[in-house]
C-alpha atoms as a PDB file:
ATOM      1  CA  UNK A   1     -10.711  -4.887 -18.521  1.00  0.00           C
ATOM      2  CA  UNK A   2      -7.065  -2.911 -17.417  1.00  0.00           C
ATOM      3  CA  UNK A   3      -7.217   0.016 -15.935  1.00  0.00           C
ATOM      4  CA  UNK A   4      -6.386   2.743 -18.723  1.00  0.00           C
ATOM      5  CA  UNK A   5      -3.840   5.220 -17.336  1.00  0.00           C
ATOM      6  CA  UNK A   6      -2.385   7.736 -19.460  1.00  0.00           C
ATOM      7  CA  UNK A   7       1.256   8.047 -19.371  1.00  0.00           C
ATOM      8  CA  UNK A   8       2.528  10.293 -22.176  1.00  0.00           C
ATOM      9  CA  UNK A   9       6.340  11.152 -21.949  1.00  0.00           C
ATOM     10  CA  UNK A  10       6.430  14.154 -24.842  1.00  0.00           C
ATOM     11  CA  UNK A  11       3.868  16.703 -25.804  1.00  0.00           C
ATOM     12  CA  UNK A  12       2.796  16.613 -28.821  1.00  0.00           C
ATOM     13  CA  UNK A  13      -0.579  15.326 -30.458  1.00  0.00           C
ATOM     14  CA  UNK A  14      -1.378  12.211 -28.440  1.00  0.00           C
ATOM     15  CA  UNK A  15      -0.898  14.500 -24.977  1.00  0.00           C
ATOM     16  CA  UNK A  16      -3.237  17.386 -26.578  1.00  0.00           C
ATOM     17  CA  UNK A  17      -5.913  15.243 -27.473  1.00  0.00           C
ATOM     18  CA  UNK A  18      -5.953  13.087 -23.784  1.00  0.00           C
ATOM     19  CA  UNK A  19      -6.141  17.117 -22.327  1.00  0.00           C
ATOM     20  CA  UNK A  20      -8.597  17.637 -24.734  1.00  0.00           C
ATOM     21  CA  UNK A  21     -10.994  14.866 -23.808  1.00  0.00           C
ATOM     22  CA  UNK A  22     -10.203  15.165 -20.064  1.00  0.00           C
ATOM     23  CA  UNK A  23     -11.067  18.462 -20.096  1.00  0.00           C
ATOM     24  CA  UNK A  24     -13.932  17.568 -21.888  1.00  0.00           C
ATOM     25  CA  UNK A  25     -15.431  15.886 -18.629  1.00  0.00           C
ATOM     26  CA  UNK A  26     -13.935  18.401 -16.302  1.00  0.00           C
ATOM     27  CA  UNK A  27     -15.084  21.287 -17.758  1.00  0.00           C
ATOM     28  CA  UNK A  28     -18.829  19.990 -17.195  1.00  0.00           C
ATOM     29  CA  UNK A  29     -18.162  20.926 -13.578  1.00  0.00           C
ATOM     30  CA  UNK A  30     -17.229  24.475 -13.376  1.00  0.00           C
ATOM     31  CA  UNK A  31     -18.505  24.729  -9.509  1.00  0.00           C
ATOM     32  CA  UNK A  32     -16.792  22.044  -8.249  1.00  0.00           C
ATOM     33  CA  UNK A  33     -13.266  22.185 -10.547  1.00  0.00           C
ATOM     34  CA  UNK A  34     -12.820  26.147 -10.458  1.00  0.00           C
ATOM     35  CA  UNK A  35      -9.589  25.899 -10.506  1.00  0.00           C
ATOM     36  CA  UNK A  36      -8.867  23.070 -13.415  1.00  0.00           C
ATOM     37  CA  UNK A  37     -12.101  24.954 -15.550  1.00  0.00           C
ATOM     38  CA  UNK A  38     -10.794  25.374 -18.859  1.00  0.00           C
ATOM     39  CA  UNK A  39      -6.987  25.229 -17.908  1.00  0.00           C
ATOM     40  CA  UNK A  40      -6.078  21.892 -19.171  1.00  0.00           C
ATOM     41  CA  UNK A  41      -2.319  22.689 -19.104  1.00  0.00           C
ATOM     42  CA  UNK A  42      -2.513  21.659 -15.525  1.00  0.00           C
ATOM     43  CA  UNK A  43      -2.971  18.156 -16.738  1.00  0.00           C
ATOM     44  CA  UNK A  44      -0.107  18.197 -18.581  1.00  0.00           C
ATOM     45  CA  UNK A  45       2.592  17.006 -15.249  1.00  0.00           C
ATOM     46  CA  UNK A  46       0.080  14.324 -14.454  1.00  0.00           C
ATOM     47  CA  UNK A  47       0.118  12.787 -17.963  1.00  0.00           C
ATOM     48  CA  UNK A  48       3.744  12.595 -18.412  1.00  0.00           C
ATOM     49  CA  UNK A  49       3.635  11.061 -14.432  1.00  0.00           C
ATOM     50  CA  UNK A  50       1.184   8.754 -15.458  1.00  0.00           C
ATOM     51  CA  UNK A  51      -1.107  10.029 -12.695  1.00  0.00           C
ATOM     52  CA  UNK A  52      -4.600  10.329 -15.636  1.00  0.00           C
ATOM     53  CA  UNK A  53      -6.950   7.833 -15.761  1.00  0.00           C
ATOM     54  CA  UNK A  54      -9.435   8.393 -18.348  1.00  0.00           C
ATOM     55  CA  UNK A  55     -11.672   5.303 -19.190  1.00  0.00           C
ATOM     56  CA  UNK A  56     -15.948   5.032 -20.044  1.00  0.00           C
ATOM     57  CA  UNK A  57     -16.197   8.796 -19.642  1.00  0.00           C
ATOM     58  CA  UNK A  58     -14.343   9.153 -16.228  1.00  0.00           C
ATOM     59  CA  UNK A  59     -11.303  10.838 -15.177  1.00  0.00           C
ATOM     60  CA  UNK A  60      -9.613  10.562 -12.421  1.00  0.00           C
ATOM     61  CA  UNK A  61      -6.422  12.461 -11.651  1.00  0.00           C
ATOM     62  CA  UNK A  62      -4.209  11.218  -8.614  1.00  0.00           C
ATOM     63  CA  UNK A  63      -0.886  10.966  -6.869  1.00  0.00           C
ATOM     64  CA  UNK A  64       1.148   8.164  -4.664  1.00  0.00           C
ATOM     65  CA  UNK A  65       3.036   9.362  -1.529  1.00  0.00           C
ATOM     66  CA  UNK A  66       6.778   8.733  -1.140  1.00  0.00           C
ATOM     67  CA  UNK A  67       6.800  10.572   2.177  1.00  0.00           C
ATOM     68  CA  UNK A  68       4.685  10.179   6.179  1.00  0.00           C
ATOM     69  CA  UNK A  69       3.390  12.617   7.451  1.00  0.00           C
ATOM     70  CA  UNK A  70       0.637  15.291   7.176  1.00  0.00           C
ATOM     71  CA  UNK A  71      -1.632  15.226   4.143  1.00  0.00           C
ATOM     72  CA  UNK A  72      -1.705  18.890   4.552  1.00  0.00           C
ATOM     73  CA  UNK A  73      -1.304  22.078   6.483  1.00  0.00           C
ATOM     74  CA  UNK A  74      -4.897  22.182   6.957  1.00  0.00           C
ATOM     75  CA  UNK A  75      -5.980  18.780   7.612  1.00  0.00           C
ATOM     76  CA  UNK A  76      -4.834  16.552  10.200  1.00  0.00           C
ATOM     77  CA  UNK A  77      -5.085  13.365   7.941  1.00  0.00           C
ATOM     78  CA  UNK A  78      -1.903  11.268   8.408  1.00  0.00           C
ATOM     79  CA  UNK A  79      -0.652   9.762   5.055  1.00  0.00           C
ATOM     80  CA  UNK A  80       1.511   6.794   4.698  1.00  0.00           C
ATOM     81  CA  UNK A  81       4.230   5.968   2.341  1.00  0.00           C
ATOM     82  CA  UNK A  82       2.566   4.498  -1.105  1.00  0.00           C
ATOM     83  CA  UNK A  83      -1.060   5.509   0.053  1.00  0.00           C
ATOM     84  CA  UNK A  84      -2.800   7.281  -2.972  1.00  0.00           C
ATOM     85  CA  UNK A  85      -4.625  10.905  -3.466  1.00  0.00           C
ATOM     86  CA  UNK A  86      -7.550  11.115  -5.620  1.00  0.00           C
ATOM     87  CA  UNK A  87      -7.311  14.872  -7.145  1.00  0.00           C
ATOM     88  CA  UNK A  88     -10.392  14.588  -9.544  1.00  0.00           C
ATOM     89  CA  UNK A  89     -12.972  12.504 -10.317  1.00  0.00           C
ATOM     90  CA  UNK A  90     -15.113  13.431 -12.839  1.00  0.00           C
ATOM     91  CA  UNK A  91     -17.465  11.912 -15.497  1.00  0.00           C
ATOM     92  CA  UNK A  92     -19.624  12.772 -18.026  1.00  0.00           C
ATOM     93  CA  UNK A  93     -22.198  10.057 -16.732  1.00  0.00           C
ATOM     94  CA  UNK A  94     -22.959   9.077 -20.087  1.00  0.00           C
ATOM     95  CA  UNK A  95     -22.511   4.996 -18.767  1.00  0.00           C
ATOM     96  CA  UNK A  96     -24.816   4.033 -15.520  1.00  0.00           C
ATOM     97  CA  UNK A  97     -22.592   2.841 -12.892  1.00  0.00           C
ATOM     98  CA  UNK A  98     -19.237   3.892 -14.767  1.00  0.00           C
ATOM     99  CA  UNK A  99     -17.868   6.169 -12.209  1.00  0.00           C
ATOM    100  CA  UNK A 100     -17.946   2.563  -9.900  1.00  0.00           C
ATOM    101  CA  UNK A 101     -16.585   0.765 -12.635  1.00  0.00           C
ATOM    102  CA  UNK A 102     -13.571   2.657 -12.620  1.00  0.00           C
ATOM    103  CA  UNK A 103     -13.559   3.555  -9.082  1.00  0.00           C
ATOM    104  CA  UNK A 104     -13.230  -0.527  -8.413  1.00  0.00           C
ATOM    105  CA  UNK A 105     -10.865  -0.984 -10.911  1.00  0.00           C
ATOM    106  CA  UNK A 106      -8.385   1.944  -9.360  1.00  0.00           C
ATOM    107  CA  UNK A 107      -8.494   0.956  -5.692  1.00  0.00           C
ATOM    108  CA  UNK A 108      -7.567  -2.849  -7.304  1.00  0.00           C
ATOM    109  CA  UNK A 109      -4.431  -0.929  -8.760  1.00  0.00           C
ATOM    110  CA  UNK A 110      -3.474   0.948  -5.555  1.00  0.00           C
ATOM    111  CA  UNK A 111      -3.681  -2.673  -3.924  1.00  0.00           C
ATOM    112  CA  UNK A 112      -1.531  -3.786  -6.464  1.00  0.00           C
ATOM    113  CA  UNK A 113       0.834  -1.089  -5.629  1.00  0.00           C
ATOM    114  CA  UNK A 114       0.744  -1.621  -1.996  1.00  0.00           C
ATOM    115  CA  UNK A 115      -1.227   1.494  -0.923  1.00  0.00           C
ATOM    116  CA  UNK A 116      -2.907   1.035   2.705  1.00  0.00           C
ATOM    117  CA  UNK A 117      -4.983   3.803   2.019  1.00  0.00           C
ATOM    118  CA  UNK A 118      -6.939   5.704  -0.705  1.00  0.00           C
ATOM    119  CA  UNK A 119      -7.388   9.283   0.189  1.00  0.00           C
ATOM    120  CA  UNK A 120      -9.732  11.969  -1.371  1.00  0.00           C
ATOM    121  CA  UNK A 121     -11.058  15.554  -0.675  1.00  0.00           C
ATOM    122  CA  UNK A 122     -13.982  16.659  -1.649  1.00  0.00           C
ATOM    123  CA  UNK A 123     -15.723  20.363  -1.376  1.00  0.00           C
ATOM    124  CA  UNK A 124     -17.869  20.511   2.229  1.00  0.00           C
ATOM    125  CA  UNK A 125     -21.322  21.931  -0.368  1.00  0.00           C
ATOM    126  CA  UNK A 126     -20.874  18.556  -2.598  1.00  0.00           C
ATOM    127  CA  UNK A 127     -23.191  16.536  -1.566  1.00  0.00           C
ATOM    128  CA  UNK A 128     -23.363  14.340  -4.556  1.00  0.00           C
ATOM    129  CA  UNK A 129     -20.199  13.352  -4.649  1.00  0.00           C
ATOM    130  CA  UNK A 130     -20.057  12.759  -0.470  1.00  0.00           C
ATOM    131  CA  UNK A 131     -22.915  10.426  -0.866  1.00  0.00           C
ATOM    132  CA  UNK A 132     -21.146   8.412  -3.027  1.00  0.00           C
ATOM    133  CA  UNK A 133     -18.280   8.228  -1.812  1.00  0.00           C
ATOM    134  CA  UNK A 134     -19.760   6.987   1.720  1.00  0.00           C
ATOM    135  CA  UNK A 135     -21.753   4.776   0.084  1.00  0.00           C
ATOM    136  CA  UNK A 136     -18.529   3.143  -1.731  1.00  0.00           C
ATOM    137  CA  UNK A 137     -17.009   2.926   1.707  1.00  0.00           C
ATOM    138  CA  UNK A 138     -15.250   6.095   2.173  1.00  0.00           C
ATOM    139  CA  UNK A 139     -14.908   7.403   5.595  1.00  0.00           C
ATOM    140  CA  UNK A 140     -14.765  11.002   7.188  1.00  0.00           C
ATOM    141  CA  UNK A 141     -10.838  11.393   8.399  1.00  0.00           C
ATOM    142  CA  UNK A 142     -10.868  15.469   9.253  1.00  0.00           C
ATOM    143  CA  UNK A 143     -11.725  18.264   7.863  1.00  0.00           C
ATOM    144  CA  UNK A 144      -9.177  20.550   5.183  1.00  0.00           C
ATOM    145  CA  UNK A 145     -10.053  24.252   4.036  1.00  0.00           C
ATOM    146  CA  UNK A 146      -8.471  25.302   0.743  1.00  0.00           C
ATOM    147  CA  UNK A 147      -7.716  29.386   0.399  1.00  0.00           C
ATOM    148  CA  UNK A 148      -8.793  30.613  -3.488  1.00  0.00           C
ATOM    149  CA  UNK A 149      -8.604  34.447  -4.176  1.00  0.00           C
ATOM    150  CA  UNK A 150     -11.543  34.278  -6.243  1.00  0.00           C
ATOM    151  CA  UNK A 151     -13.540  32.450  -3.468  1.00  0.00           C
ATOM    152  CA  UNK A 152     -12.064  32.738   0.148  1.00  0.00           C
ATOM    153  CA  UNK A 153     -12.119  29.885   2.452  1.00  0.00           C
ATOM    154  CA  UNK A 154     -13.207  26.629   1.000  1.00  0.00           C
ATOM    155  CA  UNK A 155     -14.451  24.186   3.369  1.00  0.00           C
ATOM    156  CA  UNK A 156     -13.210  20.440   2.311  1.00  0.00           C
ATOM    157  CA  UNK A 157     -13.635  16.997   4.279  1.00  0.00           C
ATOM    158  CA  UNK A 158     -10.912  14.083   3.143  1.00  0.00           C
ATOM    159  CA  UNK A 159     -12.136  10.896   3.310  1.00  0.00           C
ATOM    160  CA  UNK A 160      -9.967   7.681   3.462  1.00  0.00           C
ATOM    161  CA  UNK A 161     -10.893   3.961   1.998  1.00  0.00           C
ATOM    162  CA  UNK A 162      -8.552   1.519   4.200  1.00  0.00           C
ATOM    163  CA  UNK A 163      -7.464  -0.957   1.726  1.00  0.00           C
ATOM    164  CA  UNK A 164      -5.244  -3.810   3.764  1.00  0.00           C
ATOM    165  CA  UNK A 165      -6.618  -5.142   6.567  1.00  0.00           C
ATOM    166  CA  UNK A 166      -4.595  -3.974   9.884  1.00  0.00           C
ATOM    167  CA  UNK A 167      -1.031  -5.962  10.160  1.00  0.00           C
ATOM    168  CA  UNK A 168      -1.196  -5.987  13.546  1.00  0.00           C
ATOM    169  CA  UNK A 169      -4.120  -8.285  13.793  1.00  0.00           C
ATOM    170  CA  UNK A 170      -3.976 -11.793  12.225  1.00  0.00           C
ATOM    171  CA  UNK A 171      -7.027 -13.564  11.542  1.00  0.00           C
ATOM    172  CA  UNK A 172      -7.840 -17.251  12.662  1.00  0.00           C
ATOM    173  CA  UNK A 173      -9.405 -18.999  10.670  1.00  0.00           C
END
């Protein structure tokens, strides 16, 4: 099965109904996607990008880096040059084992694309979502805090899946 990202150049039907059914899934989580809840216009840049992957009731919305440096002004996570953000995940767990499915099938791409890394965030009170992503072999890199007027301070950890083994060592076989 191929990975099905949505890349759709020109609004118009095909890019309202991919919001539509994105938003679909997103909208199921209005405590941890505040500020995506029932504002699917914001998903408009990332289709046109080709940075939506909707597939077996799971979206994911992502970016890949062009630049070093800091992931952000409030984390000290280091990104690399073609490492990939997760933005969203989000499913509508309808399919056991779906969000893995297409969690396997992405970090396959960023290898394809010759990402290093795989780097998420995730709210600090989601402990769902932590779980699994530890279990799938995410690891703690620091800590981030996002600033919302609605909400204050929101506590964040990003997480990083290494996805080459270091250059600098070479196996023996």
């Amino acid at each position: 099965m191929s990975l099905n990202i949505i890349k759709i150049e020109e609004e118009g039907t095909e890019m309202d109904e991919a919001i539509e059914e994105a938003m679909a899934i997103i909208n199921l989580y209005p405590d941890i996607f505040p500020h995506m809840y029932k504002q699917g216009f914001k998903l408009k840049k990332r289709i046109t990008k080709g940075n939506l992957i909707l597939q077996d009731g799971v979206v994911i919305t992502f970016s890949q880096y062009s630049t070093n440096g800091r992931l952000s002004k409030n984390a000290t996570t280091r990104k690399k040059i073609n490492d990939f953000i997760i933005h969203q995940i989000a499913t509508d767990r309808s399919v056991k084992g779906g969000t893995k499915k297409v969690l396997d099938e992405f970090v396959d791409h960023c290898k394809r694309k010759g990402a290093e890394n795989l780097l998420l965030t995730v709210r600090k009170f989601n402990e769902r979502a932590r779980n699994f992503y530890e279990r799938y072999g995410f690891v703690y890199d620091s800590d981030i805090t996002w600033n919302s007027k609605k909400d204050g301070e929101i506590q964040g950890i990003v997480y990083r899946l290494r996805l080459i083994k270091d250059k600098n060592i070479e196996s023996f076989i």
